[in-house]
C-alpha atoms as a PDB file:
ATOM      1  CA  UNK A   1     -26.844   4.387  -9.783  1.00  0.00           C
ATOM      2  CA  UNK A   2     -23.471   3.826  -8.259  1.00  0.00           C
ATOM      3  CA  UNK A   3     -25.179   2.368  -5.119  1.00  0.00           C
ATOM      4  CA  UNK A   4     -27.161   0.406  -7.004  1.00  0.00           C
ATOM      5  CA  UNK A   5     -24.315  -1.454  -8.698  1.00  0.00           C
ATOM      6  CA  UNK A   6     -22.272  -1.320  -5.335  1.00  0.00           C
ATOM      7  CA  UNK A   7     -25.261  -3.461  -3.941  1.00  0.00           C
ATOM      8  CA  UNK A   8     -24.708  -5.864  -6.402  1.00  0.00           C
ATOM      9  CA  UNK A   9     -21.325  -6.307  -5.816  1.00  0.00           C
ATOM     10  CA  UNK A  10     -21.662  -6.695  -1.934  1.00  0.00           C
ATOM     11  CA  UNK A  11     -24.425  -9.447  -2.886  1.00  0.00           C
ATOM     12  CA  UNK A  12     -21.599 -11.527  -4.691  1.00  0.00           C
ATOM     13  CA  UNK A  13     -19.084 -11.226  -2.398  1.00  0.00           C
ATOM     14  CA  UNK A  14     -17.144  -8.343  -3.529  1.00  0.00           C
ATOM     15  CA  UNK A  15     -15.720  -5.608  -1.107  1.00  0.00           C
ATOM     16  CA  UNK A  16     -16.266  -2.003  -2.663  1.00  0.00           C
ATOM     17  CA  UNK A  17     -16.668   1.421  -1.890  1.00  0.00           C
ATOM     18  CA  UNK A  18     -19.783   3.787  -4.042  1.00  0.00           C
ATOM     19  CA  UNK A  19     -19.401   7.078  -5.082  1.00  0.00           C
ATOM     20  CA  UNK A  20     -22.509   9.369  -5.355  1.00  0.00           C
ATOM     21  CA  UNK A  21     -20.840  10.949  -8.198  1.00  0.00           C
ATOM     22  CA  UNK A  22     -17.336  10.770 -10.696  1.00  0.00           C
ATOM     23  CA  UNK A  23     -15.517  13.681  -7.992  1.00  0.00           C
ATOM     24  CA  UNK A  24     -17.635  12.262  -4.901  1.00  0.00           C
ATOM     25  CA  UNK A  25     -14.436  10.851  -3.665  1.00  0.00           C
ATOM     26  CA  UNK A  26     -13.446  14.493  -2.327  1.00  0.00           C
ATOM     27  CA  UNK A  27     -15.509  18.361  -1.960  1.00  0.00           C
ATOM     28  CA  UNK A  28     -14.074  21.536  -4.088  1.00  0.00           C
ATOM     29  CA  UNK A  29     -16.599  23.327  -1.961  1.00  0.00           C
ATOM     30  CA  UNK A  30     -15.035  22.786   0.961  1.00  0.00           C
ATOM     31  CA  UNK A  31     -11.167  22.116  -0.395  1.00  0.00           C
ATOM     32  CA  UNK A  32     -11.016  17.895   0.771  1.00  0.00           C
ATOM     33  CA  UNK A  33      -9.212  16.482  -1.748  1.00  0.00           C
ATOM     34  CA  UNK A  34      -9.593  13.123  -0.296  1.00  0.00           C
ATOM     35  CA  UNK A  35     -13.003  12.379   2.226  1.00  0.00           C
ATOM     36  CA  UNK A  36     -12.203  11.852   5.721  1.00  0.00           C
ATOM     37  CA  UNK A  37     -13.879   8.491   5.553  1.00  0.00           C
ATOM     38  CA  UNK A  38     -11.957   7.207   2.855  1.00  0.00           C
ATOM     39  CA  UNK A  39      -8.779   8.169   4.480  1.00  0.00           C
ATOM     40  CA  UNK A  40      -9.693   5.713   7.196  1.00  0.00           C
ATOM     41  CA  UNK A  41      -9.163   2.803   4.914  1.00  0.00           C
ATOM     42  CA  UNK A  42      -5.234   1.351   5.032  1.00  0.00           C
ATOM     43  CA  UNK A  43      -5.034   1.486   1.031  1.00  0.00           C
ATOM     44  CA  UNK A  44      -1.374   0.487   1.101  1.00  0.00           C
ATOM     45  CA  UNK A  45      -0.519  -2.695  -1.244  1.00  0.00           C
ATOM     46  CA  UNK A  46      -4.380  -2.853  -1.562  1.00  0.00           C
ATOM     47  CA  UNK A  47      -5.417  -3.957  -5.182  1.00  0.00           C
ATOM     48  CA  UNK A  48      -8.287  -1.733  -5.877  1.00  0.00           C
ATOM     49  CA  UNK A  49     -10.284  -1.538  -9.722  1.00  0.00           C
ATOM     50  CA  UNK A  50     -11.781   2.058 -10.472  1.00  0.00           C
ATOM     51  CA  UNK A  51     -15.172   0.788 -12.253  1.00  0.00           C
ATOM     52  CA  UNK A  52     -16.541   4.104 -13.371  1.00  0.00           C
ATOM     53  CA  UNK A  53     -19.068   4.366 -16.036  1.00  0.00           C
ATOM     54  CA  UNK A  54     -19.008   3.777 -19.373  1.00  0.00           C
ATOM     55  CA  UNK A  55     -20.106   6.909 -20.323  1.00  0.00           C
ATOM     56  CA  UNK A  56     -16.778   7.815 -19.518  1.00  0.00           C
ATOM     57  CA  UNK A  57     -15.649   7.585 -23.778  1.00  0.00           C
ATOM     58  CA  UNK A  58     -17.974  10.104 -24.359  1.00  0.00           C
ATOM     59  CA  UNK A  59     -17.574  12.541 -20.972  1.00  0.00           C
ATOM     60  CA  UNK A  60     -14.482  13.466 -20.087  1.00  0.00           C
ATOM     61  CA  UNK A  61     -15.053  14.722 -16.613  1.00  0.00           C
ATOM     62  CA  UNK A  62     -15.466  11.338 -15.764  1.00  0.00           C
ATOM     63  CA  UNK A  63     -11.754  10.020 -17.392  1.00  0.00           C
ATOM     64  CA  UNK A  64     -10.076  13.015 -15.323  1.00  0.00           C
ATOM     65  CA  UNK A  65     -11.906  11.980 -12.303  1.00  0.00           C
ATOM     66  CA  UNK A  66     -11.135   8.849 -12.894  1.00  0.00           C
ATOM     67  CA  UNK A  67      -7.373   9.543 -13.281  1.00  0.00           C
ATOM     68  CA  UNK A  68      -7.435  11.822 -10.283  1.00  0.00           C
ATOM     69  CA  UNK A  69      -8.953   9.206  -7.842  1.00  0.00           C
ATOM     70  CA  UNK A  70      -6.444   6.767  -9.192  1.00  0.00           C
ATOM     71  CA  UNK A  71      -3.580   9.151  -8.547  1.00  0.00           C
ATOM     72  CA  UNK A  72      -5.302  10.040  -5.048  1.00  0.00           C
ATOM     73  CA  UNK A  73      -4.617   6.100  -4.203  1.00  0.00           C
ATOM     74  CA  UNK A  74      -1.352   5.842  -5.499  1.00  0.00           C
ATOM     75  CA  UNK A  75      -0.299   8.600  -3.447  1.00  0.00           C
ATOM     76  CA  UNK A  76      -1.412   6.719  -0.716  1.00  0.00           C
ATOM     77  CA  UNK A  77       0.516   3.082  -1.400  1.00  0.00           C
END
């Protein structure tokens, strides 16, 4: 669903970036805390808006994703 919405965005002029999932934005699996591809981007003094779902006042795996991808970005400027 992420795409989906990601779509729309593009359509109306927005830049943004979908996740496939709340922790898509790294792999436990394989121990990336941050995906190559998204290290690519220059994040510094980039405004960037976290739009996870809303589903996120009643799960809250998706606040401490959210929280950790924020952090992730932080870290980087």
């Amino acid at each position: 669903e992420g795409e989906k919405k990601a779509l729309c965005l593009l359509k109306n002029g927005f830049n943004c970036i979908a996740l496939g999932g709340a922790w898509n934005f790294g792999s436990r699996k394989k121990k990336i805390e941050f995906l190559p591809e998204l290290e690519e981007f220059k994040w510094q003094k980039r405004k960037v808006y976290i739009c996870y779902d809303s589903d996120a006042i009643y799960n809250n795996s998706v606040v401490m994703a959210e929280l950790e991808l924020a952090i992730k970005l932080w870290q980087r400027g």
